[in-house]
N, C-alpha and C. Protein backbone atom coordinates (compact mmCIF):
# COMPACT_ATOMS: atom_id res chain seq x y z
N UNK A 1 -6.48 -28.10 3.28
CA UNK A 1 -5.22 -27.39 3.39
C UNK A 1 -5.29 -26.09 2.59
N UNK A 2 -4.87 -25.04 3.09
CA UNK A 2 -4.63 -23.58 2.49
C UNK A 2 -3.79 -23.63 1.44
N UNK A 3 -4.36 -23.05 -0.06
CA UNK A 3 -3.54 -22.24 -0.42
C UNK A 3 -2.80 -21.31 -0.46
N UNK A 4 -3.15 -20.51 0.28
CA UNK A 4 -3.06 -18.84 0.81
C UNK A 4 -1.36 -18.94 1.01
N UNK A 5 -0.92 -17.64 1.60
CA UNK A 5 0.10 -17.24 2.00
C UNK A 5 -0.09 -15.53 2.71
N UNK A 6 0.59 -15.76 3.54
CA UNK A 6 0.95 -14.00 4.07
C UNK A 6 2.23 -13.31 3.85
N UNK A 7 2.50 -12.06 3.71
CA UNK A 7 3.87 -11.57 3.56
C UNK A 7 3.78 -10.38 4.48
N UNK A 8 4.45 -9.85 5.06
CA UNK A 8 4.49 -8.65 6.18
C UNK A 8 5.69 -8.14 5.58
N UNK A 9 5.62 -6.58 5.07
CA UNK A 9 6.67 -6.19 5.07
C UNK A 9 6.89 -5.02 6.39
N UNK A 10 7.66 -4.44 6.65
CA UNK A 10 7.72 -3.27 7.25
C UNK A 10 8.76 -2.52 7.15
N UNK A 11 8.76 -0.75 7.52
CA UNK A 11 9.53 0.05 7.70
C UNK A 11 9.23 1.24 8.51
N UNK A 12 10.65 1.73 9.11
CA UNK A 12 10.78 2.28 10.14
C UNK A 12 11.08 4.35 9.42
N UNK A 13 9.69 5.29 9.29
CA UNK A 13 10.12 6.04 8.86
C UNK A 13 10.12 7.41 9.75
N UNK A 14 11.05 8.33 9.39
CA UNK A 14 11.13 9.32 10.35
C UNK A 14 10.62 10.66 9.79
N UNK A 15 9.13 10.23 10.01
CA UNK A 15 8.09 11.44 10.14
C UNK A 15 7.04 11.17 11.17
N UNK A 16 6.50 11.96 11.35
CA UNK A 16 5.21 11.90 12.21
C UNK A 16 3.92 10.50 11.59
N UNK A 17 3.82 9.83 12.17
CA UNK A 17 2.37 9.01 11.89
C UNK A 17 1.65 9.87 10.67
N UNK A 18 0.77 10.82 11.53
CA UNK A 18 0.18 11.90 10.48
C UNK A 18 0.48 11.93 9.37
N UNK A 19 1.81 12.33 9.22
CA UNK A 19 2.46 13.19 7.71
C UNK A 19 2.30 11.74 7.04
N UNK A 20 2.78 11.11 7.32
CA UNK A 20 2.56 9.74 6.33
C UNK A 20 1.50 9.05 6.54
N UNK A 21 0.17 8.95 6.73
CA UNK A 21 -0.91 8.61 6.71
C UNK A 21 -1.45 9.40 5.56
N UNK A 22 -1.57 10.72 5.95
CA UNK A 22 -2.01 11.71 4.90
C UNK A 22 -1.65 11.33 3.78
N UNK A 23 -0.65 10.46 3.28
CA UNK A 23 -0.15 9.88 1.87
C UNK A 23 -0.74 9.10 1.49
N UNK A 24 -0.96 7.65 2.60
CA UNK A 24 -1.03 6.58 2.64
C UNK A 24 -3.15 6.64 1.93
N UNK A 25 -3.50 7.42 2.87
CA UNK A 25 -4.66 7.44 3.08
C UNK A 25 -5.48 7.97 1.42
N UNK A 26 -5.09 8.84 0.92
CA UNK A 26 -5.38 8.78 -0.84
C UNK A 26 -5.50 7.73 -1.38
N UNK A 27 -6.62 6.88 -1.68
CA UNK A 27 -6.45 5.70 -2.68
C UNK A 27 -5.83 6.34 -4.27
N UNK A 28 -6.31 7.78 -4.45
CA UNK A 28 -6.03 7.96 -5.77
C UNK A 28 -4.35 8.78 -5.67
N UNK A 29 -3.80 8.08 -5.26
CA UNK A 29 -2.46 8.88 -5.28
C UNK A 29 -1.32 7.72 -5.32
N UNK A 30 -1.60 6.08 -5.34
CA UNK A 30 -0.54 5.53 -5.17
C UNK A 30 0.68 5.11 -6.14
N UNK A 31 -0.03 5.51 -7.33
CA UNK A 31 1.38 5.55 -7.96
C UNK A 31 2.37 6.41 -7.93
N UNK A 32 2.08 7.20 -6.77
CA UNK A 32 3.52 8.62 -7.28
C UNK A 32 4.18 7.76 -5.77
N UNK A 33 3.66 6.57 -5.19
CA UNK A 33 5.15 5.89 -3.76
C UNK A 33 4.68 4.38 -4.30
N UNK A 34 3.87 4.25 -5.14
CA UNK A 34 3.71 2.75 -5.63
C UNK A 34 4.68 2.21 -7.06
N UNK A 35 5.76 1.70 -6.79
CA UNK A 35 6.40 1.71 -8.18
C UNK A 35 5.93 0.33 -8.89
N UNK A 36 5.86 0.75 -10.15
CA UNK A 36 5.42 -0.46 -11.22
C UNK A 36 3.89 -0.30 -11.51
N UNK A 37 2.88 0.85 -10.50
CA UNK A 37 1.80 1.49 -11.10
C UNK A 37 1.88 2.72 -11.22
N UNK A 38 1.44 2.66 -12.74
CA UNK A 38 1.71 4.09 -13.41
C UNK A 38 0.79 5.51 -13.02
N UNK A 39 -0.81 4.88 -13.08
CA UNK A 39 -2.10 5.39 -12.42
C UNK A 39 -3.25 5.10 -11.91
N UNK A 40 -4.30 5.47 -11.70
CA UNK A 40 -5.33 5.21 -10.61
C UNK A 40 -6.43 6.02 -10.55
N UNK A 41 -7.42 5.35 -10.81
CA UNK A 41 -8.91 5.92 -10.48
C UNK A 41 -9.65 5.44 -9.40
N UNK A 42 -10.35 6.35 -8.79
CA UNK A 42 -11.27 5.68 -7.73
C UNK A 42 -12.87 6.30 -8.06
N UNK A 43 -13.58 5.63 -7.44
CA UNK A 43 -14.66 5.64 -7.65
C UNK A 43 -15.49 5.03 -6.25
N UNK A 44 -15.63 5.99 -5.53
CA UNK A 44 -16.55 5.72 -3.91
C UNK A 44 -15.29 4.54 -3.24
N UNK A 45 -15.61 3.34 -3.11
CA UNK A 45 -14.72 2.06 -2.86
C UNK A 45 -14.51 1.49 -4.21
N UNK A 46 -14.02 1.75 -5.22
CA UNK A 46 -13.93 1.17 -6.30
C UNK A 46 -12.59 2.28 -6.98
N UNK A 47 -11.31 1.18 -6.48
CA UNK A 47 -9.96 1.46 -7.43
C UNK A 47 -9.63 0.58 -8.13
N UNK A 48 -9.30 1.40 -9.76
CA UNK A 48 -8.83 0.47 -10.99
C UNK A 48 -7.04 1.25 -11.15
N UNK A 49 -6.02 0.43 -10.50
CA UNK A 49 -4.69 0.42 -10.79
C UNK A 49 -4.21 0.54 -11.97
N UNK A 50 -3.27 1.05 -12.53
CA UNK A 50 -2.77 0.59 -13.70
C UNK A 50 -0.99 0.09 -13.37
N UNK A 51 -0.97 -0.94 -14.25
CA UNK A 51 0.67 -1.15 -13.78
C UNK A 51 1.25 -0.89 -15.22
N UNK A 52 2.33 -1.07 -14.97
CA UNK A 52 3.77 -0.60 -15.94
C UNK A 52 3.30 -0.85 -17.30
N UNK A 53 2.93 -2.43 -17.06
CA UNK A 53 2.78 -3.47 -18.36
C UNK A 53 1.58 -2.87 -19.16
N UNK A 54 0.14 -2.26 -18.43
CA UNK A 54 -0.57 -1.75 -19.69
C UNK A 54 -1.95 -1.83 -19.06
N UNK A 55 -1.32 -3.39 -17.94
CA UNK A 55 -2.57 -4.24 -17.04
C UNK A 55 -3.59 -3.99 -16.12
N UNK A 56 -4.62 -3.30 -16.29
CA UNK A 56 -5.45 -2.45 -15.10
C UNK A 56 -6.34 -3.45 -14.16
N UNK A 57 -6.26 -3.08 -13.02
CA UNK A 57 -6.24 -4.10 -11.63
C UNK A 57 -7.50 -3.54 -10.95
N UNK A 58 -8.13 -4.41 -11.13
CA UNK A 58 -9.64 -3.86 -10.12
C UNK A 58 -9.19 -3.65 -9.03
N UNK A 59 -9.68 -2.70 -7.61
CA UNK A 59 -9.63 -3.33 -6.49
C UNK A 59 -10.88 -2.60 -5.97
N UNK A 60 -11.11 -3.64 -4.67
CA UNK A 60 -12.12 -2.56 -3.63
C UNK A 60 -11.43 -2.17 -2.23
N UNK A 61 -11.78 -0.73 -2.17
CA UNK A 61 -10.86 -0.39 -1.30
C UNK A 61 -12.17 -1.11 0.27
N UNK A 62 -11.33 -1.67 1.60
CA UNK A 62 -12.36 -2.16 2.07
C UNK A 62 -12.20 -1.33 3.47
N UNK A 63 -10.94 -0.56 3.75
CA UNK A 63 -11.29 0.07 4.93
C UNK A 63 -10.25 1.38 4.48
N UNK A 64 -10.35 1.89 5.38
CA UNK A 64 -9.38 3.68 5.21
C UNK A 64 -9.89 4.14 6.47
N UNK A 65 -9.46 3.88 7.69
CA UNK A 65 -9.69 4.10 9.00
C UNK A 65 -8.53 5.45 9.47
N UNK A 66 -8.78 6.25 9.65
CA UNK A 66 -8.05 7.68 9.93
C UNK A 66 -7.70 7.29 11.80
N UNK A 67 -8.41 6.51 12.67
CA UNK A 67 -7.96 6.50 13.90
C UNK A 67 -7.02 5.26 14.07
N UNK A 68 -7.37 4.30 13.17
CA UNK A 68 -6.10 3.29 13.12
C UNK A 68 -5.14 3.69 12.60
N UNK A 69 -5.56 4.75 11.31
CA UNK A 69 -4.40 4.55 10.32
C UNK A 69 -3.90 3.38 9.82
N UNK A 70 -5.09 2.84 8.88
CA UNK A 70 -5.31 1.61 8.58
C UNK A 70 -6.00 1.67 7.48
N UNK A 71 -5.34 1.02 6.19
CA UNK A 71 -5.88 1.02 4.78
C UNK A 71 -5.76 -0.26 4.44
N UNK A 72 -7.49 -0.91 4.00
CA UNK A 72 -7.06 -2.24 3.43
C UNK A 72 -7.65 -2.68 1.60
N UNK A 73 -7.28 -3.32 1.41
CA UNK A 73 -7.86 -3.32 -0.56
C UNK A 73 -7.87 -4.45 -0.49
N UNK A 74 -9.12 -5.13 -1.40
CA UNK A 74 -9.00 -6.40 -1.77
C UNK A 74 -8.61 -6.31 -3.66
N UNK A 75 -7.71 -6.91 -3.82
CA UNK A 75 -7.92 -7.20 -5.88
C UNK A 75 -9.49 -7.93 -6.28
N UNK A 76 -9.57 -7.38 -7.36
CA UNK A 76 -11.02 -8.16 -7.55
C UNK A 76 -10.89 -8.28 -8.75
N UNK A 77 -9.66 -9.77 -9.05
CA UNK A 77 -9.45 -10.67 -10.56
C UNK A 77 -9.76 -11.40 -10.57
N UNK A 78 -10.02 -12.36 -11.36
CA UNK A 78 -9.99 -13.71 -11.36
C UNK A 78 -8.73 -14.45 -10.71
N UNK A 79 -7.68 -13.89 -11.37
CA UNK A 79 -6.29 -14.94 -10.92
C UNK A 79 -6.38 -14.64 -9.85
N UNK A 80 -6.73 -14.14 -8.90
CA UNK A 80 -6.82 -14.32 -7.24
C UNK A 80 -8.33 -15.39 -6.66
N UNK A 81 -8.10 -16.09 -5.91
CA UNK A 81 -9.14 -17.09 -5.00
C UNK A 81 -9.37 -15.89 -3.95
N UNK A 82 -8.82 -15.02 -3.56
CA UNK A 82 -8.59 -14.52 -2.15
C UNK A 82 -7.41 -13.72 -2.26
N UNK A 83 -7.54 -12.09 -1.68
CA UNK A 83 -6.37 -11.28 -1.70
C UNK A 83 -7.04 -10.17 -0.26
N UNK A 84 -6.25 -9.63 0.35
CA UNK A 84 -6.36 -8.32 1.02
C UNK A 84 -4.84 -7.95 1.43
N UNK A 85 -4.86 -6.79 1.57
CA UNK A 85 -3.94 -5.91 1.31
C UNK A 85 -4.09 -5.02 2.55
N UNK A 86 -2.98 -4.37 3.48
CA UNK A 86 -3.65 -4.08 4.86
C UNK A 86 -2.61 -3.03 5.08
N UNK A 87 -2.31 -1.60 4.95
CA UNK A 87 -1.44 -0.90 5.60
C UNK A 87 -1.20 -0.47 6.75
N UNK A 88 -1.11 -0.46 8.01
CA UNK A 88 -1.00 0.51 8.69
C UNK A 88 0.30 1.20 9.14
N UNK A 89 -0.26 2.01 9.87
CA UNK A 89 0.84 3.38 10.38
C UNK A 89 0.48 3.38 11.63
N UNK A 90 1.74 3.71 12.15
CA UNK A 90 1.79 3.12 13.98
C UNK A 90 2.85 4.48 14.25
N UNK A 91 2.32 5.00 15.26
CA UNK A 91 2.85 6.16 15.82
C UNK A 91 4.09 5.64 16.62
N UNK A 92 5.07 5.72 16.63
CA UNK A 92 6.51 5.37 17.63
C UNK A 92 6.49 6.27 18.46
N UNK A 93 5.48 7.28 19.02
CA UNK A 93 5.74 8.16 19.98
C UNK A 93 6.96 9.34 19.45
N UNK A 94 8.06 9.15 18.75
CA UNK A 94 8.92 9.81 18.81
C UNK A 94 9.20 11.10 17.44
N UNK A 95 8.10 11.39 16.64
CA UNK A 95 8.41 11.33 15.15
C UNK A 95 9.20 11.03 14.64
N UNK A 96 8.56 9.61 14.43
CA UNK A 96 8.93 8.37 13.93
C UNK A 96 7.55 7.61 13.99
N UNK A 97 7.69 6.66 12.63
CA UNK A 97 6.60 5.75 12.51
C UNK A 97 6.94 4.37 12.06
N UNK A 98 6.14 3.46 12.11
CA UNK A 98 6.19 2.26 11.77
C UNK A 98 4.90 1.96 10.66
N UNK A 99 5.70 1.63 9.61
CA UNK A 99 4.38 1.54 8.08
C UNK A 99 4.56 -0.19 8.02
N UNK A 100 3.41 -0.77 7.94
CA UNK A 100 3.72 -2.40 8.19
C UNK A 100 2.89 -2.50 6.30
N UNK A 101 2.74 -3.34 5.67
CA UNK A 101 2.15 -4.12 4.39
C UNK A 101 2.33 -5.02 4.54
N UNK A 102 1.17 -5.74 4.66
CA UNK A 102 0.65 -7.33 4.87
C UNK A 102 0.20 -7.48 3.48
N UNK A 103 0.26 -8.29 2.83
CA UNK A 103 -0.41 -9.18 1.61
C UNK A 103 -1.20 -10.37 2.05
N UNK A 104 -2.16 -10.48 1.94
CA UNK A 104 -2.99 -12.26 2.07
C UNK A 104 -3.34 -12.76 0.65
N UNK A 105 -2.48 -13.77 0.24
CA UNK A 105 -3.43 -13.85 -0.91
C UNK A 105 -3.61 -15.28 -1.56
N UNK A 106 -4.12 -15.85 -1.88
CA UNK A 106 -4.63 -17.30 -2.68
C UNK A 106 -5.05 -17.00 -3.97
N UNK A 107 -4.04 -17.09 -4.64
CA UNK A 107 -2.72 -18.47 -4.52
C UNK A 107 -1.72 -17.76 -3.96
N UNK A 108 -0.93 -18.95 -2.90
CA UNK A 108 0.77 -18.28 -2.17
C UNK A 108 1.67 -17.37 -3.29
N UNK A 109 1.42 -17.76 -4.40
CA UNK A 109 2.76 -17.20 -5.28
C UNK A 109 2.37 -16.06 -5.54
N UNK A 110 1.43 -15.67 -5.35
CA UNK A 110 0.69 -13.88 -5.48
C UNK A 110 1.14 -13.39 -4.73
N UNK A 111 0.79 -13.79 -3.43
CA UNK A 111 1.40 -13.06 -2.08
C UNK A 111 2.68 -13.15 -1.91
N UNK A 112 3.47 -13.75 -2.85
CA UNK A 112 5.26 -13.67 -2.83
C UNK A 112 5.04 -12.51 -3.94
N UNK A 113 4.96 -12.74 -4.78
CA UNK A 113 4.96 -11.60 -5.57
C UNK A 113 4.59 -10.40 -5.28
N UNK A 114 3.42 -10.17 -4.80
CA UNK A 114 2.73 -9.05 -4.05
C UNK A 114 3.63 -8.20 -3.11
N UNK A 115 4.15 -9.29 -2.78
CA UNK A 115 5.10 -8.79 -1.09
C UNK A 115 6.21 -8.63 -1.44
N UNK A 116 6.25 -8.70 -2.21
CA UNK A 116 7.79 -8.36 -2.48
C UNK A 116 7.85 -7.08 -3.34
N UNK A 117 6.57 -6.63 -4.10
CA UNK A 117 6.71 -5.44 -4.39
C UNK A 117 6.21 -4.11 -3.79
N UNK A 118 5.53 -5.13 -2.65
CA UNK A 118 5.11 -3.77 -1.39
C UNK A 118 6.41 -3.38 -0.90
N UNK A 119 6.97 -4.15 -0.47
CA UNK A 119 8.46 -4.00 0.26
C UNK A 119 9.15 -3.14 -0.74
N UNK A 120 9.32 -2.86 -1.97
CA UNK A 120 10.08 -1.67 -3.05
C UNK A 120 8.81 -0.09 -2.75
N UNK A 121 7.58 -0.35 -2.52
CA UNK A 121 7.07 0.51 -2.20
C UNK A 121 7.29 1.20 -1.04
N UNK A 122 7.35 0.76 0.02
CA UNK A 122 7.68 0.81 1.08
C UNK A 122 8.88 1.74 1.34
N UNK A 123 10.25 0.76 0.57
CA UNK A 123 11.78 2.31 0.30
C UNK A 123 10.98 3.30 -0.36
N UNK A 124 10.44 3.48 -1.28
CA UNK A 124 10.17 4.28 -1.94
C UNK A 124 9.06 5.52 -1.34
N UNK A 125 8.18 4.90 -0.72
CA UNK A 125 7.65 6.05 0.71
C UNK A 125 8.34 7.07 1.49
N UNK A 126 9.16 5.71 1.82
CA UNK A 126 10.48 6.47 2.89
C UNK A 126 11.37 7.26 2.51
N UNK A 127 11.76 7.02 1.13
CA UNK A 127 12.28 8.15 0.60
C UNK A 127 11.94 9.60 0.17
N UNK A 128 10.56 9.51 -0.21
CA UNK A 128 9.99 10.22 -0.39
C UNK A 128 9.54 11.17 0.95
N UNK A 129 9.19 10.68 1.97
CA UNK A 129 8.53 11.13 3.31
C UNK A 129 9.59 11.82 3.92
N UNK A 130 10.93 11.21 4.00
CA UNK A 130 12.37 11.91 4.54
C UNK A 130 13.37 12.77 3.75
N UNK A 131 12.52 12.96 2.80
CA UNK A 131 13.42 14.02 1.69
C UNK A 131 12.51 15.24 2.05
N UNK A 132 13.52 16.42 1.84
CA UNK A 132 13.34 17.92 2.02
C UNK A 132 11.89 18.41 2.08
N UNK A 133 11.34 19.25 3.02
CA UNK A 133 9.79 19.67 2.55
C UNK A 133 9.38 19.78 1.25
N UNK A 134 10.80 20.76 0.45
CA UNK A 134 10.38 21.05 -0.75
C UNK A 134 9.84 20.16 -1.51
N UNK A 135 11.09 19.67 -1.83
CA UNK A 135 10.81 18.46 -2.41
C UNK A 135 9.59 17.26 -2.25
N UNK A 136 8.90 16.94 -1.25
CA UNK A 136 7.70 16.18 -1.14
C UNK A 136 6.44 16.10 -1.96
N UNK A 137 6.22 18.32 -1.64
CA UNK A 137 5.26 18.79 -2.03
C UNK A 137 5.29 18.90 -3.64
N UNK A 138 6.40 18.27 -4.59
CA UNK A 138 6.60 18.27 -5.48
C UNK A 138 5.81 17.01 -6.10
């Protein structure tokens, strides 16, 4: 029997695919739409997170596909058996997009946790992506 769990979050934002890929697609940029990580280094496939608390988070980044528009990370802790992390961006035809965050992770209570703070990331994209040009490039 699985430990695991999945969480899907999604949101519906009104920019072009593009414009928000171009965000998405920076491993070294997610704390300025990732809330509760402060900063971020990368290194080829090799991102170390930092969160609020002090706590720096291995990950390997395992895909960054520009024709899917598709970003995936695995954590690489101990307290995880199993994690991946899966963004994509889906063109609605209309400018408008669809940003989905999947969590997989073992143990289930990660991936509740996990998913539930993709989903605050997620408003926090959207806010960011649908506020003024000026303001973005800020």
């Amino acid at each position: 029997m699985s430990t695991g769990a999945s969480v899907r979050k999604e949101i519906r934002i009104r920019r072009p695919a593009a414009d928000v890929w171009a965000r998405i697609e920076d491993p070294g940029c997610i704390q300025d739409w990732f809330p509760g990580i402060t900063a971020s280094t990368v290194d080829g496939t090799s991102r170390v997170v930092m969160l609020g608390s002090g706590f720096a988070m291995p990950e390997e980044i395992v895909t960054s596909d520009p024709l899917l528009r598709r970003f995936q990370y695995r954590i690489d802790f101990p307290v995880f058996r199993n994690h991946l992390g899966t963004i994509d961006v889906i063109d609605l035809g209309d400018e408008t997009c669809l940003v989905t965050y999947a969590t997989d992770a073992d143990p289930r209570t990660l991936a509740l946790v996990i998913g539930a703070a993709t989903g605050d990331a997620l408003i926090e994209l959207r806010a960011q992506m649908e506020s003024a040009p000026e303001e973005r490039d800020t």
